[in-house]
C-alpha atoms as a PDB file:
ATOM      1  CA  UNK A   1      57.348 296.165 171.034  1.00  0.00           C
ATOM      2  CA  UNK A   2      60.056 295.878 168.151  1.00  0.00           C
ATOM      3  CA  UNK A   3      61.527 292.811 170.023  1.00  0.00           C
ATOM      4  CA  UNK A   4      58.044 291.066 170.325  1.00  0.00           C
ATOM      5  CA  UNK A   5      57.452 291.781 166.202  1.00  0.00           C
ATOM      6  CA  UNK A   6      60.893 290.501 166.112  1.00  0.00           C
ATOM      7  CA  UNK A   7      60.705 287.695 168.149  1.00  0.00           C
ATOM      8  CA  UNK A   8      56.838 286.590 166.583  1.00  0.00           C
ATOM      9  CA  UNK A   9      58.118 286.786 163.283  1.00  0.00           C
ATOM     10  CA  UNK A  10      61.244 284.494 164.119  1.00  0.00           C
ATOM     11  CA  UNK A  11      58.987 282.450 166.082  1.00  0.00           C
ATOM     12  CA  UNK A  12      56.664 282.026 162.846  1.00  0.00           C
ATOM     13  CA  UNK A  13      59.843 281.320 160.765  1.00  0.00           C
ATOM     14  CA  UNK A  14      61.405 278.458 163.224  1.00  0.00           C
ATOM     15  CA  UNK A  15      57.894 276.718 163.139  1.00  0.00           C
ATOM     16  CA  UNK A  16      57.595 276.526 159.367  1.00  0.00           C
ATOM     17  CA  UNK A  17      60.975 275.517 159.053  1.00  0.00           C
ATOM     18  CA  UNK A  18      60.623 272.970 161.359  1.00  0.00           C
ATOM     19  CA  UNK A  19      57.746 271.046 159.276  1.00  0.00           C
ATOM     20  CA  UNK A  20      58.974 272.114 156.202  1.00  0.00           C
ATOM     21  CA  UNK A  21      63.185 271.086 156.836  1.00  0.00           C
ATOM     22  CA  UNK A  22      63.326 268.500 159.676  1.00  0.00           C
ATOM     23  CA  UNK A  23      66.965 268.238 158.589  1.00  0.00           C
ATOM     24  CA  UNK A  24      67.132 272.562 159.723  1.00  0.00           C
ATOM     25  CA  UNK A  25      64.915 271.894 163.218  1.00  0.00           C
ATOM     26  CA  UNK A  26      68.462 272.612 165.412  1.00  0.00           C
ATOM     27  CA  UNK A  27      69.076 275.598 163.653  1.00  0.00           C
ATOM     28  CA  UNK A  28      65.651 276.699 163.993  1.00  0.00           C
ATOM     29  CA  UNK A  29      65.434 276.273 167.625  1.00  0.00           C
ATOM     30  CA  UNK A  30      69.072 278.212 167.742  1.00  0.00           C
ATOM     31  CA  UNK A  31      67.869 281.085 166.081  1.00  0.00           C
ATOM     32  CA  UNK A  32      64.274 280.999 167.912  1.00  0.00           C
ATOM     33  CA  UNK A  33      66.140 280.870 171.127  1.00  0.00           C
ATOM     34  CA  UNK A  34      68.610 283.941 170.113  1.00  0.00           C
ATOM     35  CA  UNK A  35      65.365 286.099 169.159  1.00  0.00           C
ATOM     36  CA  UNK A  36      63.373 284.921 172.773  1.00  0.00           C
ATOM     37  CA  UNK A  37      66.994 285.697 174.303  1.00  0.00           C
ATOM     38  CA  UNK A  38      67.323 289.265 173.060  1.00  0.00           C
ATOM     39  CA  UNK A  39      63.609 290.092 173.134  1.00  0.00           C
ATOM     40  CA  UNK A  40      63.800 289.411 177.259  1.00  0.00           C
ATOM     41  CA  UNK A  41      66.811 291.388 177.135  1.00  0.00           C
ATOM     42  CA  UNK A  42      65.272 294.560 175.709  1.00  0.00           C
ATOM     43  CA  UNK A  43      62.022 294.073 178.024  1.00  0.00           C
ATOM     44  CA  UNK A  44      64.032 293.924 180.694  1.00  0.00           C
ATOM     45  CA  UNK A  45      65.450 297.261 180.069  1.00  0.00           C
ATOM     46  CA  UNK A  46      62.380 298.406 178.911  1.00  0.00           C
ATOM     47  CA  UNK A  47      60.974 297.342 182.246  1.00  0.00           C
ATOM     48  CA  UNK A  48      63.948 298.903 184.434  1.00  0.00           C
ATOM     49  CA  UNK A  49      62.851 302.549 182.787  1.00  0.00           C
ATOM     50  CA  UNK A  50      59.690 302.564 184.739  1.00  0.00           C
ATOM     51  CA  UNK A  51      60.861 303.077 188.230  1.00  0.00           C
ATOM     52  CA  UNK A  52      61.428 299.998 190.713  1.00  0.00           C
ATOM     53  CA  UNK A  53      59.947 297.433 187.594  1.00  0.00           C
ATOM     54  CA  UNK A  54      63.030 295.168 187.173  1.00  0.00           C
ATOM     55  CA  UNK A  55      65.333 296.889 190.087  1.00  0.00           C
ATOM     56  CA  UNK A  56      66.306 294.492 192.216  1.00  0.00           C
ATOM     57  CA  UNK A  57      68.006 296.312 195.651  1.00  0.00           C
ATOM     58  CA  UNK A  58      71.516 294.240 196.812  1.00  0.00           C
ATOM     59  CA  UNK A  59      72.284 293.305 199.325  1.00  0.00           C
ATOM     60  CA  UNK A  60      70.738 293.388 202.954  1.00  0.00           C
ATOM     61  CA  UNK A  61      68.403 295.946 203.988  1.00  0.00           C
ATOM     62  CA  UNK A  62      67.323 296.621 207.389  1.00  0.00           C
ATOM     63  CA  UNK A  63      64.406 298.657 208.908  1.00  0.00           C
ATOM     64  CA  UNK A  64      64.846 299.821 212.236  1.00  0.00           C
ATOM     65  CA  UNK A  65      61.375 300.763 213.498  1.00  0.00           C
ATOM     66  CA  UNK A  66      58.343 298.819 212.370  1.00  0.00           C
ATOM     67  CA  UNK A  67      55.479 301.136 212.348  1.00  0.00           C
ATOM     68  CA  UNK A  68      53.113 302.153 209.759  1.00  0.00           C
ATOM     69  CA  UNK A  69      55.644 303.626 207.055  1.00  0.00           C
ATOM     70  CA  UNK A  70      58.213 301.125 207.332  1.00  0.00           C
ATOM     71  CA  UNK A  71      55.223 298.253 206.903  1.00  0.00           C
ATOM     72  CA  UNK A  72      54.112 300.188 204.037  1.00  0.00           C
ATOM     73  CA  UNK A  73      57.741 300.303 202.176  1.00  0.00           C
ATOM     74  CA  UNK A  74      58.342 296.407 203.515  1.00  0.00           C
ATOM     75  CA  UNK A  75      54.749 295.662 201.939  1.00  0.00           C
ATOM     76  CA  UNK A  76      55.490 297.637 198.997  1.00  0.00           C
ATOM     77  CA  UNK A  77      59.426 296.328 198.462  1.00  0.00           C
ATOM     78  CA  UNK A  78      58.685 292.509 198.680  1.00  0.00           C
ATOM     79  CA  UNK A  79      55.259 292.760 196.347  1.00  0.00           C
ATOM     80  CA  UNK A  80      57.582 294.658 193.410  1.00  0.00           C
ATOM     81  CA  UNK A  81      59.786 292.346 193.648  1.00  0.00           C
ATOM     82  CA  UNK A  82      62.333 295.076 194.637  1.00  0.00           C
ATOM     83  CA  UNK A  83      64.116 292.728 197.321  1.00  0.00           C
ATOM     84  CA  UNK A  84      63.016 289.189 198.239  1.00  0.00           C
ATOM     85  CA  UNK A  85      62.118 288.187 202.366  1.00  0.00           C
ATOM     86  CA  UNK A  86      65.190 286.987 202.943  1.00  0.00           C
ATOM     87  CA  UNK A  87      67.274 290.084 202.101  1.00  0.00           C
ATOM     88  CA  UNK A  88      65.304 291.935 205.137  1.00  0.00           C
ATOM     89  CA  UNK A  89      65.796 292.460 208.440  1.00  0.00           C
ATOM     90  CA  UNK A  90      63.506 294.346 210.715  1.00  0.00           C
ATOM     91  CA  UNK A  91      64.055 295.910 214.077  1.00  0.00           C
ATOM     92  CA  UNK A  92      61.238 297.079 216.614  1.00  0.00           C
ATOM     93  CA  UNK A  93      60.312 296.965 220.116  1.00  0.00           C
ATOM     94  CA  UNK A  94      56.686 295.560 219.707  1.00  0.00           C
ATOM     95  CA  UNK A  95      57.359 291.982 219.317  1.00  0.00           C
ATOM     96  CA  UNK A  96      54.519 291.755 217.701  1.00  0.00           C
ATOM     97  CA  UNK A  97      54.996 293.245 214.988  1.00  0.00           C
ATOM     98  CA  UNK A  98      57.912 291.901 214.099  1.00  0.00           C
ATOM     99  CA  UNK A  99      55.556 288.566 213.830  1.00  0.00           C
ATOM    100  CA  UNK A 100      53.470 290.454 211.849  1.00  0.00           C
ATOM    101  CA  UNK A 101      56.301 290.783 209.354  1.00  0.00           C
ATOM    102  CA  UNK A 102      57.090 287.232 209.791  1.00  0.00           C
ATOM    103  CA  UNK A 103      53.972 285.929 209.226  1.00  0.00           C
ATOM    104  CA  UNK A 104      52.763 288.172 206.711  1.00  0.00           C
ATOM    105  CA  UNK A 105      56.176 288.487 204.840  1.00  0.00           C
ATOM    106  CA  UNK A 106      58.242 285.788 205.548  1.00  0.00           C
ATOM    107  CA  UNK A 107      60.795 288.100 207.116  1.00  0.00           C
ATOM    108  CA  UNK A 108      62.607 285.592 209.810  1.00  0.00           C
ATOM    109  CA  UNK A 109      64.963 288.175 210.674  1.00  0.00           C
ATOM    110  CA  UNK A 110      63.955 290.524 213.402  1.00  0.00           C
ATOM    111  CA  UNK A 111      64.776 291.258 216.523  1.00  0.00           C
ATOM    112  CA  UNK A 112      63.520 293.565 219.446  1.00  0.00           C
ATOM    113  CA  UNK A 113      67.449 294.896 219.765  1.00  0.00           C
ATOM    114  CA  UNK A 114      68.111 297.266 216.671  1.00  0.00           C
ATOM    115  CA  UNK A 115      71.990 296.234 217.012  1.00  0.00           C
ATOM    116  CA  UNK A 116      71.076 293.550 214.818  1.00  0.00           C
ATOM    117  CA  UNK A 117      70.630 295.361 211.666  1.00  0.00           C
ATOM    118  CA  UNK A 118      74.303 296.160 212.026  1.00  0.00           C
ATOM    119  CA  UNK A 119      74.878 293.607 209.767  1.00  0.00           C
ATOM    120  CA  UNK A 120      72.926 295.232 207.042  1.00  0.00           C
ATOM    121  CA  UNK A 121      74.299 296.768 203.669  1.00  0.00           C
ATOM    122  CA  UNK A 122      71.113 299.623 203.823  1.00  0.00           C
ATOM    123  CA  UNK A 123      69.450 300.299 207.097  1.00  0.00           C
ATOM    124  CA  UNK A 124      66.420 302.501 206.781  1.00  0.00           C
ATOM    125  CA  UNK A 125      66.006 304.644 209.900  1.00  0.00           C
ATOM    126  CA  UNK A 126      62.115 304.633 210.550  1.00  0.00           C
ATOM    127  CA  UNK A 127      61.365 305.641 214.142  1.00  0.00           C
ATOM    128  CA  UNK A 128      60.191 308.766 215.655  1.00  0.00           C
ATOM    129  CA  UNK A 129      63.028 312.160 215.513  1.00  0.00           C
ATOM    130  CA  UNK A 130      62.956 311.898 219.352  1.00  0.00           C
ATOM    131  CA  UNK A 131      64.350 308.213 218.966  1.00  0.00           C
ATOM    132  CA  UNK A 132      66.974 308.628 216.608  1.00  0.00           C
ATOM    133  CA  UNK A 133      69.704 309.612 218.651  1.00  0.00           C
ATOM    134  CA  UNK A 134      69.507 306.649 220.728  1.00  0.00           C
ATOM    135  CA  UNK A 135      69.425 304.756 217.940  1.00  0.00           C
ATOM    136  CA  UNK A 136      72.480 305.774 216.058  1.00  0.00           C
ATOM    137  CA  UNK A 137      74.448 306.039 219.285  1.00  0.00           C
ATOM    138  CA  UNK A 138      72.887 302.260 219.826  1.00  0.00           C
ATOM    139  CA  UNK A 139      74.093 301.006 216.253  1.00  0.00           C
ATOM    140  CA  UNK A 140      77.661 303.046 216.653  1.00  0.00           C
ATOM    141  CA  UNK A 141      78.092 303.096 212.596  1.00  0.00           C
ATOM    142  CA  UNK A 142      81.227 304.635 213.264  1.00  0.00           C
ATOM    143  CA  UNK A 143      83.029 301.427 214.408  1.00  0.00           C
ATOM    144  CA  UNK A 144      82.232 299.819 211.409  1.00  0.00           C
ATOM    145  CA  UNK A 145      84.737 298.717 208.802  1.00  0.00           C
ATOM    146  CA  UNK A 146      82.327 298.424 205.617  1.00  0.00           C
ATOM    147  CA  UNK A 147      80.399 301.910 205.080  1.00  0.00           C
ATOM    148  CA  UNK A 148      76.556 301.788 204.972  1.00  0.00           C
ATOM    149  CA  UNK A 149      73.835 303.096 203.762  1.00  0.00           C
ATOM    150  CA  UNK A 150      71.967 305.140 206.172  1.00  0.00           C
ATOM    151  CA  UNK A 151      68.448 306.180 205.317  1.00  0.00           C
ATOM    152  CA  UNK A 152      66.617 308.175 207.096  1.00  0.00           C
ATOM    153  CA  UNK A 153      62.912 309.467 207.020  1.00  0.00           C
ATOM    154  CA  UNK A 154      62.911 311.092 210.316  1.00  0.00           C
ATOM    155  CA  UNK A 155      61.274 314.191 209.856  1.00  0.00           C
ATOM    156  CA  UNK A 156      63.457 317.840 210.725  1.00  0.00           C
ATOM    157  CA  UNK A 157      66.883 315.867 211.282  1.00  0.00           C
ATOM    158  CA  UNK A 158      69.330 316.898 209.209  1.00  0.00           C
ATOM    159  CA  UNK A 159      72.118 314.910 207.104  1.00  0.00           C
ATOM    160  CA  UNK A 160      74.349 316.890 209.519  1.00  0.00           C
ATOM    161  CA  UNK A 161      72.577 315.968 212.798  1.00  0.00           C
ATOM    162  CA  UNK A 162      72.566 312.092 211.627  1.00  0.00           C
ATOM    163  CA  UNK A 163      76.637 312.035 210.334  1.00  0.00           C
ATOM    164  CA  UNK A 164      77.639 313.501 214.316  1.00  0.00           C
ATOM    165  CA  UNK A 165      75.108 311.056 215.836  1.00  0.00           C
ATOM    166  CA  UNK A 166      76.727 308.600 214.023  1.00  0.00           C
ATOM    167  CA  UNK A 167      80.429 310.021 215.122  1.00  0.00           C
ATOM    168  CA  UNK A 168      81.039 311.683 211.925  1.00  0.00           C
ATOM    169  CA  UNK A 169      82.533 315.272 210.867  1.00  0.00           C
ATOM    170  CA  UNK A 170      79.843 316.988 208.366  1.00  0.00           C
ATOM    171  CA  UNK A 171      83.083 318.014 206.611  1.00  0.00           C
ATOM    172  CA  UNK A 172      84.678 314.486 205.931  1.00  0.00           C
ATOM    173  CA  UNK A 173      82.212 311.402 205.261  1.00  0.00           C
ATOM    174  CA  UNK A 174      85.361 308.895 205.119  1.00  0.00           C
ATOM    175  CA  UNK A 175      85.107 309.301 208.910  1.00  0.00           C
ATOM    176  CA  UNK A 176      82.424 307.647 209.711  1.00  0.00           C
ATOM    177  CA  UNK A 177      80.731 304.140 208.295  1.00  0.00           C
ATOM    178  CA  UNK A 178      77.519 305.467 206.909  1.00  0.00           C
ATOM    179  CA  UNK A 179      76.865 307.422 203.507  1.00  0.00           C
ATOM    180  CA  UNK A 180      73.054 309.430 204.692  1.00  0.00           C
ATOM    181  CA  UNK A 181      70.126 309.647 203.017  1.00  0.00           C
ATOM    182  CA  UNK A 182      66.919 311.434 203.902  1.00  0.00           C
ATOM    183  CA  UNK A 183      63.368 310.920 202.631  1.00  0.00           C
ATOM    184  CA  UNK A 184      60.478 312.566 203.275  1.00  0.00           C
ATOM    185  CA  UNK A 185      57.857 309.651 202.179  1.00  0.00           C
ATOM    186  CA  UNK A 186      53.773 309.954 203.393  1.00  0.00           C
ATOM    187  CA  UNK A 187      50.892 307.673 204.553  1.00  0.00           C
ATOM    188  CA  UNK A 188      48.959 307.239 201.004  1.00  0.00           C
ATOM    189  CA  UNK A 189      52.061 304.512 200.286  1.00  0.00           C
ATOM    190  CA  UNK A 190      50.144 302.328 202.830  1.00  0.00           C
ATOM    191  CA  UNK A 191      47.985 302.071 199.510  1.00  0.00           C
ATOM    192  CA  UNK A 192      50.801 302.943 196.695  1.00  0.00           C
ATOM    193  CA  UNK A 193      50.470 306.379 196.257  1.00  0.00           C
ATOM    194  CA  UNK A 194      52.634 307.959 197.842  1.00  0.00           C
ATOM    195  CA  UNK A 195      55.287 310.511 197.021  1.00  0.00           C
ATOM    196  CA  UNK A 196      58.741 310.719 198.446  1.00  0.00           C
ATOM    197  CA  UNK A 197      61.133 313.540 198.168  1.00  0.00           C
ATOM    198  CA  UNK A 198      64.797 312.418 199.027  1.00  0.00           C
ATOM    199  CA  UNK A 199      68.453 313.843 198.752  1.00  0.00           C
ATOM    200  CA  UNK A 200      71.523 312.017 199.080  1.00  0.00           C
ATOM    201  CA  UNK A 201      74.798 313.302 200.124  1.00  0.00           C
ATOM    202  CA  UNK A 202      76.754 315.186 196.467  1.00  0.00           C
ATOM    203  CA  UNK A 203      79.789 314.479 195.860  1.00  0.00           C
ATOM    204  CA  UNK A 204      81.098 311.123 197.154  1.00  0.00           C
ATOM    205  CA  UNK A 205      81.802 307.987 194.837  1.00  0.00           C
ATOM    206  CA  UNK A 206      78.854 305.806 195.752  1.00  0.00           C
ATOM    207  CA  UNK A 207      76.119 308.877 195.475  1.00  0.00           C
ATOM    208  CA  UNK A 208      74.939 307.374 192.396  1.00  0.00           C
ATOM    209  CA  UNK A 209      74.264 304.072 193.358  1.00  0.00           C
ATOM    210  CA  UNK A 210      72.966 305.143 197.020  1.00  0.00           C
ATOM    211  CA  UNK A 211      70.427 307.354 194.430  1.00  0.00           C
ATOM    212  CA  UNK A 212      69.578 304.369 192.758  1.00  0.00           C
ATOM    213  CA  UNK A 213      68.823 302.126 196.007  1.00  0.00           C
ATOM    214  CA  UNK A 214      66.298 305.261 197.475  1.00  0.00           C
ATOM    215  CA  UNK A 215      64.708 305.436 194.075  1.00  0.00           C
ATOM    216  CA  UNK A 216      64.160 301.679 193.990  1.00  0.00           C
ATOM    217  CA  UNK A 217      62.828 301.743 197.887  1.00  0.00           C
ATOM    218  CA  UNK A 218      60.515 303.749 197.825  1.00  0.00           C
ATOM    219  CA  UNK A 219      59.668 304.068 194.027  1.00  0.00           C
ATOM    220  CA  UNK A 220      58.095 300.135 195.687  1.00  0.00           C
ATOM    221  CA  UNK A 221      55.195 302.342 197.167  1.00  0.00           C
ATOM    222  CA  UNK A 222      54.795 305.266 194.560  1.00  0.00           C
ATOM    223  CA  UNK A 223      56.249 308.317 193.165  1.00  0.00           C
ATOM    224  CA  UNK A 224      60.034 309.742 194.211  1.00  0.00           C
ATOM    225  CA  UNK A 225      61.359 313.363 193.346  1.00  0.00           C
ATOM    226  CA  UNK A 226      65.128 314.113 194.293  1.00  0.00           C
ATOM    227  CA  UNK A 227      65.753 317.089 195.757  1.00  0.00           C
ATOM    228  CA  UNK A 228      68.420 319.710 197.717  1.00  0.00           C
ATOM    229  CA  UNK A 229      68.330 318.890 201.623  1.00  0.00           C
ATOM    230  CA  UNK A 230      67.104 322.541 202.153  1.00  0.00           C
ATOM    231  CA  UNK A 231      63.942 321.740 200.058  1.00  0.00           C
ATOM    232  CA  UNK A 232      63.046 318.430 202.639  1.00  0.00           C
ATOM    233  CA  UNK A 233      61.478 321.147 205.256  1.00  0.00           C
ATOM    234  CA  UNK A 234      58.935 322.311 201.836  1.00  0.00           C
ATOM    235  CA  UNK A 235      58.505 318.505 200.887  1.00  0.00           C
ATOM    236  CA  UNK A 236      57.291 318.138 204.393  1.00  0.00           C
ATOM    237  CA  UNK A 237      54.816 320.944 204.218  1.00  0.00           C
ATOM    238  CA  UNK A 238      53.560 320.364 200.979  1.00  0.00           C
ATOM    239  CA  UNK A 239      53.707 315.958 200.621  1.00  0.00           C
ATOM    240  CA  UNK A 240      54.493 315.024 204.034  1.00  0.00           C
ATOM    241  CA  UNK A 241      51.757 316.567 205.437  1.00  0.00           C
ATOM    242  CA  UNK A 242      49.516 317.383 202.610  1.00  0.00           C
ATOM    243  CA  UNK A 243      47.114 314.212 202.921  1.00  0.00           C
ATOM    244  CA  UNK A 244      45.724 315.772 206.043  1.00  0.00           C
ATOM    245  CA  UNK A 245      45.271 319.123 204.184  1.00  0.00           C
ATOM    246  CA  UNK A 246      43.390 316.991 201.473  1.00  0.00           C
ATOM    247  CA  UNK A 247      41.368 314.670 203.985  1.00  0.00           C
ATOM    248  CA  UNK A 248      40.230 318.604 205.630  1.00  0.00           C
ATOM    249  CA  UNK A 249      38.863 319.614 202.186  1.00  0.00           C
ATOM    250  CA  UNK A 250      37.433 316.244 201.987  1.00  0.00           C
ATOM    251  CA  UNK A 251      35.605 316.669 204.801  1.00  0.00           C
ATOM    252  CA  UNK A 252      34.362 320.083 204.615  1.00  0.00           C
ATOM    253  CA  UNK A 253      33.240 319.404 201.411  1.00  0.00           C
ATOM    254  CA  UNK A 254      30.980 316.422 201.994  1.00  0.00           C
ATOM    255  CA  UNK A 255      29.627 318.224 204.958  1.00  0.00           C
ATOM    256  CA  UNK A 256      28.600 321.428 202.821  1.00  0.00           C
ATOM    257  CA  UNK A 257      27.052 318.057 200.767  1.00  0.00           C
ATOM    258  CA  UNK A 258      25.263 316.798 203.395  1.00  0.00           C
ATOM    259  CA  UNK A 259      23.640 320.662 204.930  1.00  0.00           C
ATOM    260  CA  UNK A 260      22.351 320.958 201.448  1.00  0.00           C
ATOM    261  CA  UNK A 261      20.867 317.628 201.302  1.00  0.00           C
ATOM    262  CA  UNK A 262      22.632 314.514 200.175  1.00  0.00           C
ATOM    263  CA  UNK A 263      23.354 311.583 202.466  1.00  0.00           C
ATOM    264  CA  UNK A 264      26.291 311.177 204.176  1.00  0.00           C
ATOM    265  CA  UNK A 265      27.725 308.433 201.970  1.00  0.00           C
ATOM    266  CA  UNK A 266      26.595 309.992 198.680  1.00  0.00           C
ATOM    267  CA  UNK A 267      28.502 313.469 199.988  1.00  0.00           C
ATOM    268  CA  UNK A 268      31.691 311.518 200.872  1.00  0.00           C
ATOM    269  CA  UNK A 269      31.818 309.306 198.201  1.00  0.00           C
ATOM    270  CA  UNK A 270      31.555 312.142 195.602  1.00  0.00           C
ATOM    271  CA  UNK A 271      33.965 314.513 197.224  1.00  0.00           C
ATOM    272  CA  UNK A 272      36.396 311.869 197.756  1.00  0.00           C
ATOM    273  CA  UNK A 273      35.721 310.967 193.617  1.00  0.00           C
ATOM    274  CA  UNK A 274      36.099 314.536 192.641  1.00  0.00           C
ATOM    275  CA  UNK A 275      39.662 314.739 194.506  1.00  0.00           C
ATOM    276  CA  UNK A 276      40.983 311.966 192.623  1.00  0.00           C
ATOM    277  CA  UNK A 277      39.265 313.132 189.106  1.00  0.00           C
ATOM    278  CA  UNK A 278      41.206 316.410 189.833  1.00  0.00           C
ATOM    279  CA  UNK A 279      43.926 315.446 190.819  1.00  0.00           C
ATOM    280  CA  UNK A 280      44.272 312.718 187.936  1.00  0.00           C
ATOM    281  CA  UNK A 281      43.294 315.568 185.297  1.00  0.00           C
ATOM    282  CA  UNK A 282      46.298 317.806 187.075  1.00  0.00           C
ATOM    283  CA  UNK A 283      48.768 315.022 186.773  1.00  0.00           C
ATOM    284  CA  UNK A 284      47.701 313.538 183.146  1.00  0.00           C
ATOM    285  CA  UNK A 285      47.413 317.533 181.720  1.00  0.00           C
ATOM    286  CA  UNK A 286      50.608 318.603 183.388  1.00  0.00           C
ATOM    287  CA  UNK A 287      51.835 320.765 180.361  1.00  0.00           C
ATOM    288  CA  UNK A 288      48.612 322.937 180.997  1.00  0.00           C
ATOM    289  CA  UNK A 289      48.510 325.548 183.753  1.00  0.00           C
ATOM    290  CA  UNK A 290      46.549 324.618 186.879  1.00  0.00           C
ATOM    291  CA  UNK A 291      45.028 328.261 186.853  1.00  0.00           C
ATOM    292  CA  UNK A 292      43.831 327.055 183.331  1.00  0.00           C
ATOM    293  CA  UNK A 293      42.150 323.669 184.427  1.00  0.00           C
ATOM    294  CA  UNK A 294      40.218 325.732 186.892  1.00  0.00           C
ATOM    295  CA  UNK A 295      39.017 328.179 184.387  1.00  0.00           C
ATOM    296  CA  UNK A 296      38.091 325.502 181.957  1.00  0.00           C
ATOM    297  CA  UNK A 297      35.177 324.522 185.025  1.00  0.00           C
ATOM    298  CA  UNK A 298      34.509 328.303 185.339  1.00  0.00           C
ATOM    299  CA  UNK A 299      31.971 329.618 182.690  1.00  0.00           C
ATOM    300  CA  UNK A 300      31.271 333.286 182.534  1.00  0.00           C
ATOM    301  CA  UNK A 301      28.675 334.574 185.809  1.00  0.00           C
ATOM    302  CA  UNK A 302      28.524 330.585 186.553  1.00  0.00           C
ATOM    303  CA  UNK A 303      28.224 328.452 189.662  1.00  0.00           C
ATOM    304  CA  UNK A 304      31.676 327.923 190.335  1.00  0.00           C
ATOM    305  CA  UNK A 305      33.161 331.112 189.368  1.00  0.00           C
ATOM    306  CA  UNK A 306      31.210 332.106 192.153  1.00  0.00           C
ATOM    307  CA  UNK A 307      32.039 329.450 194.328  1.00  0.00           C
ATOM    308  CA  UNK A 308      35.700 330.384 193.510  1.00  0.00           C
ATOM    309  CA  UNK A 309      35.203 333.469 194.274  1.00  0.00           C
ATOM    310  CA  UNK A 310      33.845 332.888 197.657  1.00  0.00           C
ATOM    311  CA  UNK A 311      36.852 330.532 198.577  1.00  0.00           C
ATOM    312  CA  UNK A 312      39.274 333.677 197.355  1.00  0.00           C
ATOM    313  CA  UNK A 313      37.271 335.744 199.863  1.00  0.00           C
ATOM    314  CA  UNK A 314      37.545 333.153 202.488  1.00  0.00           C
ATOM    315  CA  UNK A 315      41.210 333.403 202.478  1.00  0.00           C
ATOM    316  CA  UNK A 316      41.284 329.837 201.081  1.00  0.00           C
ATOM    317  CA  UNK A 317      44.697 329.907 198.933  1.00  0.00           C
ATOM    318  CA  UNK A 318      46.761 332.087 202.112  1.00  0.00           C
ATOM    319  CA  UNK A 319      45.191 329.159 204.582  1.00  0.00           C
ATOM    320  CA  UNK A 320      46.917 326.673 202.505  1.00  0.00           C
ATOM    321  CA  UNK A 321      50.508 329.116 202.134  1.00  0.00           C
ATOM    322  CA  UNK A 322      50.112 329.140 206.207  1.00  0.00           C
ATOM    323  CA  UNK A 323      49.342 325.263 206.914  1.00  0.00           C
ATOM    324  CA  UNK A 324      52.469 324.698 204.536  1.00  0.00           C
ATOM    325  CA  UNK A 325      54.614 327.184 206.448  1.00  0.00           C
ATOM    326  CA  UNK A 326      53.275 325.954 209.677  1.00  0.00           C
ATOM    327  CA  UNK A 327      54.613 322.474 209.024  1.00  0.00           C
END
């Protein structure tokens, strides 16, 4: 905002001084220019604060496995601006798909053999756990010369697991070609919501930049919290799986809608409104307690004090400890 005062204010100056002083027009321009120059300069860094707004990813990045979350994080990627078509290559059985992505995204490089994203700076590892060793054995990152970028968001594999698929000692990462990520992402980034929890490997010299690529990937498709690798197994329980959780309370609660009455639309539509009124209240109030929110919808011998106190008796907070555990 300073740079746009700025740069009006200049802009107001060069114009005046170009009807008043044709003789100073040049010098006008030149010192319009300098303020329009610096004021991009700041937005831009203004803009690169927010998350993937101004990050552009180098490089090549490729996507081996082409199902719903890697279409949601190539969707996501190219409509940020965080990589451009050509910078992508995706890998997947399914044929067609991978027209899909070509159509739909101008991605002309895929291929049905995942060997091809070999020639990738990132490759994102986005097929099912069961898959994944074939995969990396397929890929043989440890013959490579130039390190990469391994990402994976295959759910229950450890960094570990991935660097001896990949032929490399959990004790020495110079061994092998691939630094490895994990990420934990879930299905509302299909519509930009998601949240990803990652962790990188600590203590080599690229962590920080390998940070900054995950951040900018899936930052593309919503929010990103960094995290220890023994925390992915709670991210998994509590984001990775949660939307079903939430879709279950969804449910229930328009049915209890509909046995008392309303229609079946009316029911959904206002327990699926009062999820996201909640949930925006919990994440725009976040210095105040949750325990607090809910009181502030509890008055004394109320409605939903009662209701509340039904859900306690229902074991309704211990179901949620168990489905968290259970995942």
């Amino acid at each position: 905002r300073h740079w746009r005062a700025r740069l009006d204010e200049a802009s107001t100056r060069g114009v005046c001084a170009v009807v008043s002083a044709r003789k100073r027009r040049a010098s006008s321009v030149v010192r319009v220019r300098c303020w329009v120059s610096q004021a991009s300069a700041e937005s831009a860094r203004n803009d690169e604060s927010d998350g993937y707004a101004g990050a552009m990813v180098p490089g090549r990045v490729a996507f081996v496995g082409g199902g719903h979350m890697a279409s949601a994080l190539l969707h996501g990627m190219v409509a940020k601006g965080v990589v451009r078509s050509d910078q992508l290559c995706v890998c997947d059985r399914n044929a067609h798909k991978l027209e899909a992505f070509r159509s739909k995204l101008g991605i002309e490089n895929v291929s049905t053999d995942c060997v091809a994203a070999r020639e990738s700076d990132i490759i994102v590892l986005a097929v099912k756990p069961k898959a994944a060793g074939g995969v990396l054995q397929q890929l043989e990152l440890g013959k490579m010369r130039e390190q990469k970028l391994l990402i994976s968001v295959c759910a229950g594999l450890s960094m570990a697991s991935i660097q001896t698929l990949c032929g490399q000692s959990e004790n020495d990462a110079s061994t092998c070609a691939a630094r490895v990520c994990r990420a934990m992402p879930n299905t509302p980034a299909l519509v930009g919501a998601g949240a990803t929890g990652f962790c990188v490997q600590s203590g080599l010299p690229h962590s920080g930049w390998d940070e900054a690529q995950v951040r900018a990937i899936f930052g593309a498709v919503g929010s990103v919290y960094k995290v220890d690798e023994a925390a992915l197994d709670a991210v998994t329980g509590v984001s990775g799986s949660g939307p079903a959780y939430v879709y279950m309370f969804i449910e229930a609660l328009a049915d209890a809608g509909v046995l008392h009455g309303l229609s079946r639309a009316d029911a959904r539509g206002l327990a699926t409104d009062v999820v996201l009124g909640a949930a925006r209240m919990a994440r725009e109030h976040g210095d105040v307690h949750l325990a607090e929110l809910r009181n502030r919808v509890e008055s004394p011998g109320g409605t939903t004090i009662a209701a509340s106190c039904a859900l306690e008796a229902s074991g309704f907070r211990a179901s949620v400890h168990a489905a968290v555990a259970a995942a």
